[in-house]
N, C-alpha and C. Protein backbone atom coordinates (compact mmCIF):
# COMPACT_ATOMS: atom_id res chain seq x y z
N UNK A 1 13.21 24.08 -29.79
CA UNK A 1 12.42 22.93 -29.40
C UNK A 1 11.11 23.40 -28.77
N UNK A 2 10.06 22.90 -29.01
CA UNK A 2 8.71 23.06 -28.80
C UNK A 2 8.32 22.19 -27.59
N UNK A 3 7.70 23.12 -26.71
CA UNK A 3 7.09 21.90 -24.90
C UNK A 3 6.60 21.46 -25.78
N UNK A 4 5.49 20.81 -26.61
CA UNK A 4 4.73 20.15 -26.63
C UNK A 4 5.81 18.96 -26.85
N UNK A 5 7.20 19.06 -27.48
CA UNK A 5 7.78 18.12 -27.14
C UNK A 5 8.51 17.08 -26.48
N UNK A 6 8.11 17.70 -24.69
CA UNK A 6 8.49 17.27 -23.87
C UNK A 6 7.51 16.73 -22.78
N UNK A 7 6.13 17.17 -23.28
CA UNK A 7 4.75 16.85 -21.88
C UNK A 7 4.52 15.62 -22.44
N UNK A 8 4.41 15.11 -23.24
CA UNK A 8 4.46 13.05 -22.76
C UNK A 8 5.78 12.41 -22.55
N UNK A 9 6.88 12.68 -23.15
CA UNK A 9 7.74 11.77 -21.87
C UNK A 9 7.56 12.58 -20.17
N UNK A 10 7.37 13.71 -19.76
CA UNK A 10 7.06 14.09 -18.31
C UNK A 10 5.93 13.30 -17.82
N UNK A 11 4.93 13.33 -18.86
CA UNK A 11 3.83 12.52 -18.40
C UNK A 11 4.33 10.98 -18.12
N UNK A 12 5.35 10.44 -18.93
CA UNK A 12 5.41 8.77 -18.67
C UNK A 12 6.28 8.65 -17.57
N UNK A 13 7.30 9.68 -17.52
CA UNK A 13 8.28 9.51 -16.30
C UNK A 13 7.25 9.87 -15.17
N UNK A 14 6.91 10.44 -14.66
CA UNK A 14 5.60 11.14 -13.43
C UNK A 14 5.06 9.64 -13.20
N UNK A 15 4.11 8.98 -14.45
CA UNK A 15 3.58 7.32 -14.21
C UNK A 15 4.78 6.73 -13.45
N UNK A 16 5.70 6.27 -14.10
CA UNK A 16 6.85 5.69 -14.13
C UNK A 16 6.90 5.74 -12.19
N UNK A 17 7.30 6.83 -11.73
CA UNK A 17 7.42 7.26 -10.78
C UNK A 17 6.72 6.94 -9.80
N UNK A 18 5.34 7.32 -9.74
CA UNK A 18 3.82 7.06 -8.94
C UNK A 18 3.92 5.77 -8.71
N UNK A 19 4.16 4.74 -9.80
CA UNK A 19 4.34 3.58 -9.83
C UNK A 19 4.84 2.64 -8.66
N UNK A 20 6.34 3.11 -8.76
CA UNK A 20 7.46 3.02 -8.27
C UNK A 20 7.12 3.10 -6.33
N UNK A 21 6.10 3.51 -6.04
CA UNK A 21 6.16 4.59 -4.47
C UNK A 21 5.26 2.96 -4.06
N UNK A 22 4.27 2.99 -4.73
CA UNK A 22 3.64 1.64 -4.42
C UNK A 22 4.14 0.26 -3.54
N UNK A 23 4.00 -0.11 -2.95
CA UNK A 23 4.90 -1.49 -1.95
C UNK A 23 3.57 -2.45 -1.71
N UNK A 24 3.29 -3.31 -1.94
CA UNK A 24 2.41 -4.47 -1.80
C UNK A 24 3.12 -5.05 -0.22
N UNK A 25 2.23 -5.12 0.72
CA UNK A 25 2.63 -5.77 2.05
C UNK A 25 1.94 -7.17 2.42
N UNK A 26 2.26 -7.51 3.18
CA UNK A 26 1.35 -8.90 3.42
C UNK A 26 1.26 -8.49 5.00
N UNK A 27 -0.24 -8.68 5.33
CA UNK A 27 -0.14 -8.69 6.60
C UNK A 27 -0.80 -9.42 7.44
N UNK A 28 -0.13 -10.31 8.35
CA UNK A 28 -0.74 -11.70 8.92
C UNK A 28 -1.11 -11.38 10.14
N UNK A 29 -2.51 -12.02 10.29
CA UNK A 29 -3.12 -12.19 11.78
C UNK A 29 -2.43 -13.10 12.94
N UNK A 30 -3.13 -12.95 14.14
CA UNK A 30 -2.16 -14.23 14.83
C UNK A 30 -3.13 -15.18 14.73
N UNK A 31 -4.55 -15.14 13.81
CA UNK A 31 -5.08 -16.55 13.81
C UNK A 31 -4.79 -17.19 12.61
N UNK A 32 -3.72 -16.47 11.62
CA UNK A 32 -3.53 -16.88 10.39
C UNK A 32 -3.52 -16.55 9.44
N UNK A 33 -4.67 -15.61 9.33
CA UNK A 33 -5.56 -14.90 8.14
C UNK A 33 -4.38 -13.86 7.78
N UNK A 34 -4.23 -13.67 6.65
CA UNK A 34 -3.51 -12.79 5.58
C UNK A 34 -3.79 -11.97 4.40
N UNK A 35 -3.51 -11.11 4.66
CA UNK A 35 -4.49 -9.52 4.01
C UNK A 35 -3.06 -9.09 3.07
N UNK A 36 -3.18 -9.51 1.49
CA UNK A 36 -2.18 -8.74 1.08
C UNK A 36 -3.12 -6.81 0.55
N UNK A 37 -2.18 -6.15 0.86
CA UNK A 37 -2.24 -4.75 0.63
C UNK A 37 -1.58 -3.93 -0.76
N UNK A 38 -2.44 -3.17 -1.15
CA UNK A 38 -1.81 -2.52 -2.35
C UNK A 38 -0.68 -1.65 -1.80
N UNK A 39 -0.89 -1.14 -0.29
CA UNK A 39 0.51 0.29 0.22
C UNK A 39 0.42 -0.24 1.59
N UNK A 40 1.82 0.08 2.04
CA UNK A 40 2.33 -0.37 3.39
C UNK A 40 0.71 0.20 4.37
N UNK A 41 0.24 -0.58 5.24
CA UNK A 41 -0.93 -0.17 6.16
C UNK A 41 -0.27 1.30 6.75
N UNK A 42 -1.30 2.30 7.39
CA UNK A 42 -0.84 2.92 8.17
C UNK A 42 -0.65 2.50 9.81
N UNK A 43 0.08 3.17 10.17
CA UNK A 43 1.05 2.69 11.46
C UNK A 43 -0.37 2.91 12.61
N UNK A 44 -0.25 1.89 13.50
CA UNK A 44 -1.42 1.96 14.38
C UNK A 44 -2.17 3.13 14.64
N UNK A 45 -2.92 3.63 14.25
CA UNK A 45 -4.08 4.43 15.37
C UNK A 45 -4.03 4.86 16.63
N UNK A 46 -4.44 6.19 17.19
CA UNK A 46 -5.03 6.31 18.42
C UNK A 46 -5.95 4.79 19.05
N UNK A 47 -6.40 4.42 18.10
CA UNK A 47 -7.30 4.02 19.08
C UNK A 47 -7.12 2.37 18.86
N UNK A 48 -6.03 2.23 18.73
CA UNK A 48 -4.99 0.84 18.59
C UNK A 48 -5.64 0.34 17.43
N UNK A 49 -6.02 0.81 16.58
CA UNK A 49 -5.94 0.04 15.00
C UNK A 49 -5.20 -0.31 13.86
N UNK A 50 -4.76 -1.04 13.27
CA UNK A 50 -4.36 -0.74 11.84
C UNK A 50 -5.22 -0.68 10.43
N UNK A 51 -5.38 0.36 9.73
CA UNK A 51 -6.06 0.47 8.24
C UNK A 51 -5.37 -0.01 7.42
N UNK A 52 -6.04 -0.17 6.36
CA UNK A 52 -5.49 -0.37 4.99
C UNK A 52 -6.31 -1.17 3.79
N UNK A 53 -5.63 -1.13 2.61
CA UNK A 53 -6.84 -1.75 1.82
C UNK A 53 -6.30 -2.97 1.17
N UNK A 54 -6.96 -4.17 0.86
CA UNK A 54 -6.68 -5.06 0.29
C UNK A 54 -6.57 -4.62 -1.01
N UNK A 55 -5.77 -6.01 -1.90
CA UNK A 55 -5.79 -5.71 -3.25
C UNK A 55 -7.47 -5.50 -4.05
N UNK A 56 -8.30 -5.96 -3.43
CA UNK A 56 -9.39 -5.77 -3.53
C UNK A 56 -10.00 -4.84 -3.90
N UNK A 57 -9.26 -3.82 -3.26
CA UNK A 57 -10.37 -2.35 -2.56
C UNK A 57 -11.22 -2.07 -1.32
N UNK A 58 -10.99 -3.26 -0.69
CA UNK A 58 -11.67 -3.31 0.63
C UNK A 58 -11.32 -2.77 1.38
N UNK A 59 -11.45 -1.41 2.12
CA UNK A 59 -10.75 -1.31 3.41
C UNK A 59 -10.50 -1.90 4.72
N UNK A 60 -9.84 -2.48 5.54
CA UNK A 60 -10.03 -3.60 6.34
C UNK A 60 -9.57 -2.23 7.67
N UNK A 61 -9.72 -2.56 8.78
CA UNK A 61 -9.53 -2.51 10.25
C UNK A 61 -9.32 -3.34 11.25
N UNK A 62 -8.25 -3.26 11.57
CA UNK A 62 -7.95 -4.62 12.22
C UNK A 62 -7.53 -3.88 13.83
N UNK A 63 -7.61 -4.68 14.72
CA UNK A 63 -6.98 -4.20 16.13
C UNK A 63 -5.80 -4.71 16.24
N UNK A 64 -4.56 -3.50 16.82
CA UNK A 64 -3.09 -3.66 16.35
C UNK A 64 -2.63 -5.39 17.52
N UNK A 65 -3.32 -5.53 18.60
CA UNK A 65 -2.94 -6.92 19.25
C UNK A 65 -3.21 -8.10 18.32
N UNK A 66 -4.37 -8.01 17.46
CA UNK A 66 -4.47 -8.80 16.43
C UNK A 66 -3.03 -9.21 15.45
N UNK A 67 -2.77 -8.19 15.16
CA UNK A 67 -1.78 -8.26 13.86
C UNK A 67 -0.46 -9.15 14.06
N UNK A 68 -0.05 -10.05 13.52
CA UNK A 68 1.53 -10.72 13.80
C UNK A 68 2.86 -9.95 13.14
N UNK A 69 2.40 -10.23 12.05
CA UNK A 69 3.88 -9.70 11.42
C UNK A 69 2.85 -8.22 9.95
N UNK A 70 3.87 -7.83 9.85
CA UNK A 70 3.14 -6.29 8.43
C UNK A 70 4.88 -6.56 7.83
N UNK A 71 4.66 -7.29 6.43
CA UNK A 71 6.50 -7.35 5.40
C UNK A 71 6.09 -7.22 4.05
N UNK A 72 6.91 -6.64 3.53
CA UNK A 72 6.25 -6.61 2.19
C UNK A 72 6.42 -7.67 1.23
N UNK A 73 6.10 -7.67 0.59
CA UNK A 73 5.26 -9.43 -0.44
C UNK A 73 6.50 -9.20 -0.77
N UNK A 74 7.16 -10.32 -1.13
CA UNK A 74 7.91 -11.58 -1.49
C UNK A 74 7.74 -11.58 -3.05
């Protein structure tokens, strides 16, 4: 058997995979406002923030007293 017959299914399983790690979150303000996210935000900051990016591409910054609830989409 020849690799070349095995580097595109590795390649589709690897996608497959990458895929898979992804989690869409929703994350609500306490004035309401709701930021869904392509990956869980990272966990507060030194300097009491939370990052992350909308489905957008936007990176947002929010201050962690701001934030209500961080669950992943429904």
């Amino acid at each position: 058997m020849n690799i070349r017959h095995w580097v595109l299914p590795a390649v589709i399983a690897g996608c497959f995979v990458l895929t898979g790690c992804s989690s869409p979150t929703v994350v609500t303000l306490q004035n309401g406002t709701q930021y869904i996210t392509k990956d869980a935000p990272k966990t507060k900051t030194k300097d009491g923030f939370y990052e992350f990016e909308d489905i957008s591409g936007k990176m947002i910054k929010v201050r962690a007293d701001e934030v209500a609830t961080v669950k992943p989409e429904d």
